[in-house]
Protein backbone atom coordinates (compact mmCIF):
# COMPACT_ATOMS: atom_id res chain seq x y z
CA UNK A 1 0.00 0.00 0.00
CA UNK A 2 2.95 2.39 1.07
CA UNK A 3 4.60 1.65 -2.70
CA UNK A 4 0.90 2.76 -4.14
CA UNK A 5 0.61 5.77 -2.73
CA UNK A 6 4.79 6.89 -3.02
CA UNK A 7 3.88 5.71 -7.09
CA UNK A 8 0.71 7.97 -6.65
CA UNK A 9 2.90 10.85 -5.02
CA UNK A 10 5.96 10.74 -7.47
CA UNK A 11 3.09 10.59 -10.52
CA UNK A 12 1.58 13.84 -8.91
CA UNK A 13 4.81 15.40 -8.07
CA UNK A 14 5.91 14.91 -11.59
CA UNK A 15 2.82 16.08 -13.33
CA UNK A 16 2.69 19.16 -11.28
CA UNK A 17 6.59 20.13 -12.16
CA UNK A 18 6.02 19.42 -16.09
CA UNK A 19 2.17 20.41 -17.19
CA UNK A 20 3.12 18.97 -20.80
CA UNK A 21 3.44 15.21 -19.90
CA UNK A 22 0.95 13.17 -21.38
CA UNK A 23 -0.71 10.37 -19.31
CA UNK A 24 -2.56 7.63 -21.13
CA UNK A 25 -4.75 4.39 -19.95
CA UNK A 26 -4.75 1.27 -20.85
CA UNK A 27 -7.38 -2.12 -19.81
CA UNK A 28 -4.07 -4.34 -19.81
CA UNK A 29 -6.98 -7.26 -18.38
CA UNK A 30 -9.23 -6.47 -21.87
CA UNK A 31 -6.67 -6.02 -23.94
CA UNK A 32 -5.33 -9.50 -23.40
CA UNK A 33 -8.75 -11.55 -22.83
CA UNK A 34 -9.61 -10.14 -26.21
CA UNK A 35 -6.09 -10.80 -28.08
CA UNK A 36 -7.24 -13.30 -30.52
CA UNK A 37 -3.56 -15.22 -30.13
CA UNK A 38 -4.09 -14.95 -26.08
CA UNK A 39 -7.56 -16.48 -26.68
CA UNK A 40 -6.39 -19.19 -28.68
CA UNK A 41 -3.09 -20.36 -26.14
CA UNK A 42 -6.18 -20.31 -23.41
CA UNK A 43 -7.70 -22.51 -26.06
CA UNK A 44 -4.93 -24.77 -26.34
CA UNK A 45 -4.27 -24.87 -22.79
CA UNK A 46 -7.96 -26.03 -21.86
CA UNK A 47 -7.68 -28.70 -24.32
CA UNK A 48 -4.08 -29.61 -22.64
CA UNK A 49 -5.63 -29.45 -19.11
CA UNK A 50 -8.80 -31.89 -20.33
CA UNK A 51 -6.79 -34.52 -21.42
CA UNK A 52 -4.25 -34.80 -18.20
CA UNK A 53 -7.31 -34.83 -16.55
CA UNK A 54 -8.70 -37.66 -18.56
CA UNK A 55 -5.39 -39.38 -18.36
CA UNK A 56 -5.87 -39.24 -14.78
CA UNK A 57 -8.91 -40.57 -14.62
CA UNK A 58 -8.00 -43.30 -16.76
CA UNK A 59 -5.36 -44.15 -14.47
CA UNK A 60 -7.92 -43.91 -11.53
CA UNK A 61 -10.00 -46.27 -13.08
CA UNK A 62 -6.94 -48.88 -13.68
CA UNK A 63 -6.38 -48.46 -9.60
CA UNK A 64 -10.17 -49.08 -8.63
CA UNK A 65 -10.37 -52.23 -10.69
CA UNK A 66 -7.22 -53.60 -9.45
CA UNK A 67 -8.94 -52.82 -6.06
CA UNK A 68 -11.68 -53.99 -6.72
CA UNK A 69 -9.96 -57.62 -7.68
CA UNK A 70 -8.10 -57.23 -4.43
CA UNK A 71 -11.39 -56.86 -2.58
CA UNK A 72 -12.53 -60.68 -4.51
CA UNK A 73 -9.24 -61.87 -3.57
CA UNK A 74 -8.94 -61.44 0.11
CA UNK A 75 -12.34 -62.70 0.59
CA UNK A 76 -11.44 -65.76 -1.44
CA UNK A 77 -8.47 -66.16 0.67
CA UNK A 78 -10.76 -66.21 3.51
CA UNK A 79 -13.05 -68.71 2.59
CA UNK A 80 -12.79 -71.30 5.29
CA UNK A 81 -14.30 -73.73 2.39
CA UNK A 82 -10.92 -73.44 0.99
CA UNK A 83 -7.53 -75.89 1.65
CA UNK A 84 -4.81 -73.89 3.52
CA UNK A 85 -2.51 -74.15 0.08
CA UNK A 86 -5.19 -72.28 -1.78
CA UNK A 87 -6.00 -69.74 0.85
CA UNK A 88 -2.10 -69.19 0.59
CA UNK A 89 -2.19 -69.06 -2.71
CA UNK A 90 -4.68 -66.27 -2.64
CA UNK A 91 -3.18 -64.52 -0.14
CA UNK A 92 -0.34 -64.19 -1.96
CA UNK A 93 -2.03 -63.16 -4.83
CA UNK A 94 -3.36 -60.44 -2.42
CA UNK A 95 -0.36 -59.12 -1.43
CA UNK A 96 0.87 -58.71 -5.54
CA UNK A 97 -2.76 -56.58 -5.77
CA UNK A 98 -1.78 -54.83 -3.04
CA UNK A 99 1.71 -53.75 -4.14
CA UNK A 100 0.02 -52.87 -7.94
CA UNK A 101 -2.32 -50.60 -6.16
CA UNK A 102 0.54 -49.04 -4.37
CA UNK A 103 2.10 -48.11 -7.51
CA UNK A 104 -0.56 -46.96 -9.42
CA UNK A 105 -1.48 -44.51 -6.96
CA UNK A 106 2.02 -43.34 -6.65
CA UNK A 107 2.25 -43.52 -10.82
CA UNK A 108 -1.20 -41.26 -10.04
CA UNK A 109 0.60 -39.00 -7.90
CA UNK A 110 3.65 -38.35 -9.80
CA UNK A 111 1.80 -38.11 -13.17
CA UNK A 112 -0.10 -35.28 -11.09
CA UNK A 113 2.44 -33.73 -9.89
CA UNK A 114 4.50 -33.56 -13.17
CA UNK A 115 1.04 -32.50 -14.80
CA UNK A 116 0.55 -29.66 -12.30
CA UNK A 117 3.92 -28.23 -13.09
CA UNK A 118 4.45 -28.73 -16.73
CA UNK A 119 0.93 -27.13 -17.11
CA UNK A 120 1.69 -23.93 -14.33
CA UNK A 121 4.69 -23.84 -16.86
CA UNK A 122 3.12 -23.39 -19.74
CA UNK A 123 0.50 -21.19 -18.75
CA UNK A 124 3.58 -18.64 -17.50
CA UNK A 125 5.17 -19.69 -20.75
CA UNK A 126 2.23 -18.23 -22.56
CA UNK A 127 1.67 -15.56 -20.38
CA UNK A 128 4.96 -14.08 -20.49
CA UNK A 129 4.90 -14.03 -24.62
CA UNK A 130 1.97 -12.32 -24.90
CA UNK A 131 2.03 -9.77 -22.45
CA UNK A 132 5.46 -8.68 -23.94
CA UNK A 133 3.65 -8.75 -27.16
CA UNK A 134 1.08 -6.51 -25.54
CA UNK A 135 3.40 -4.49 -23.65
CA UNK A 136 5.26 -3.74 -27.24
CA UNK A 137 1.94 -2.80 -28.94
CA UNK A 138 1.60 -0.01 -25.87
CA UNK A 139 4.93 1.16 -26.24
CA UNK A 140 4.45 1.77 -29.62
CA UNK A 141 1.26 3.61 -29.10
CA UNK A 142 2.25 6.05 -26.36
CA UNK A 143 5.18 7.00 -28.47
CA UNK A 144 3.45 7.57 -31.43
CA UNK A 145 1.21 10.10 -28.86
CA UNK A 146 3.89 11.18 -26.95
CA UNK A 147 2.62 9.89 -23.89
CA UNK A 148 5.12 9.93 -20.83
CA UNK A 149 3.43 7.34 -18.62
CA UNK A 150 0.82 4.61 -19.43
CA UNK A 151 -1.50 3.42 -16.59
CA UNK A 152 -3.26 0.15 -16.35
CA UNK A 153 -7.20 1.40 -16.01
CA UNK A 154 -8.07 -1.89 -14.36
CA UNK A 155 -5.20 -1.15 -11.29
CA UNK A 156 -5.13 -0.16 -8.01
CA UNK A 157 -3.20 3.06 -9.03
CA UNK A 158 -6.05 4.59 -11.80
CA UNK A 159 -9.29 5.95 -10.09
CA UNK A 160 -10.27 8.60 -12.98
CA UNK A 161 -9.09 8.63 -16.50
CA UNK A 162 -10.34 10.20 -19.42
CA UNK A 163 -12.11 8.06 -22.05
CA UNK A 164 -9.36 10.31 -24.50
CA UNK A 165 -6.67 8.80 -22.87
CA UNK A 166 -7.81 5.24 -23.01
CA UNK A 167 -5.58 3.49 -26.16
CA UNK A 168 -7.52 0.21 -25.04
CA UNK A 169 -8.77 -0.13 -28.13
CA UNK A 170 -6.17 1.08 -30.23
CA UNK A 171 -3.66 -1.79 -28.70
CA UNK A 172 -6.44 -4.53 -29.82
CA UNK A 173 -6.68 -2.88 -33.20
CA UNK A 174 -3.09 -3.58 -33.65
CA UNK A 175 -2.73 -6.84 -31.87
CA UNK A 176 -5.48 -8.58 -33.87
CA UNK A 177 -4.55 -7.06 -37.03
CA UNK A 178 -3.39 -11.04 -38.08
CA UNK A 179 -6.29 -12.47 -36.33
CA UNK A 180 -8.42 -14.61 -38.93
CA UNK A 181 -11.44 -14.39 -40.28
CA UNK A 182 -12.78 -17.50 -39.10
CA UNK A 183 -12.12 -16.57 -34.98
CA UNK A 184 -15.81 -15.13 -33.26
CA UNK A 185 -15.36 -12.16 -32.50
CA UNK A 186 -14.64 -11.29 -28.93
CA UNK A 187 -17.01 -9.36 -26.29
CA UNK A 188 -15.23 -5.68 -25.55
CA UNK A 189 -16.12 -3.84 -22.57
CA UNK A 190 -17.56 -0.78 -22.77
């Protein structure tokens, strides 16, 4: 909070000691859930997230039948019907179930794990490429309007800003100037 409001102070200092700078606003959050390239990594990134998750699944339904044939097993072995030989023969075969399900849920677990972080990886992968992308596109735009500082309008920082001074739209103009013609168009605040 202290680092907001010393930001807030130097911004005021500064525009009170030059009158000419030039202040613009941009919806950083908008501007990148409507990048048609942004859209499409989320795209790709759901479709990566549904199958790990059906992988997992799968795997969860490998470890509940190999329970399940545990569960037969030990109440074969217990069958007082049965000759000692064949309840140790089933209790053997028990204690193999037993050890599979131990590995499949650690193979569960690790495959998880591994998942979880390739995934979180990905995502910041992503992330990172496109906001410099974006971040370019601004740069661009306040020099072009000689704009010392560019605020985020969806911050903590930006409580009024002039819809002049928004280049919101001006950043998607350029950013989706590739997108094709096939892609929906995207929702826009207003």
């Amino acid at each position: 909070m202290k680092k907001i409001i010393a930001l807030i102070a130097l911004i005021s200092a500064s525009v009170s000691l030059n009158a000419q700078n030039r202040i613009l606003t941009v919806d950083m959050g908008e501007v990148f859930n409507n990048y048609y390239l942004a859209q499409e990594a989320q795209t790709q990134f759901n479709a990566s997230v549904e199958q790990a998750q059906g992988e997992i699944r799968q795997m969860i339904d490998q470890g509940r039948k190999l329970a399940e044939k545990f569960q037969e097993i030990v109440a074969k072995a217990n069958n007082p019907a049965l000759t000692e030989d064949a309840r140790a023969k089933h209790g053997k075969e028990a204690e193999d179930l037993q050890m599979q399900i131990r590995r499949k849920e650690t193979e569960v677990n690790n495959f998880k794990q591994q998942a979880d972080q390739q995934l979180a990886a990905r995502r910041q992968s992503s992330l990172n490429v496109h906001l410099d992308r974006i971040k370019q596109v601004v740069s661009e735009i306040a020099a072009k309007k000689s704009a010392d500082l560019v605020l985020n309008s969806n911050g903590l920082g930006v409580v009024f800003s002039k819809k002049e001074s928004d280049i919101t739209k001006e950043v998607l103009d350029v950013l989706n100037v590739g997108k094709p013609a096939t892609a929906a168009p995207a929702a826009t605040k207003k």
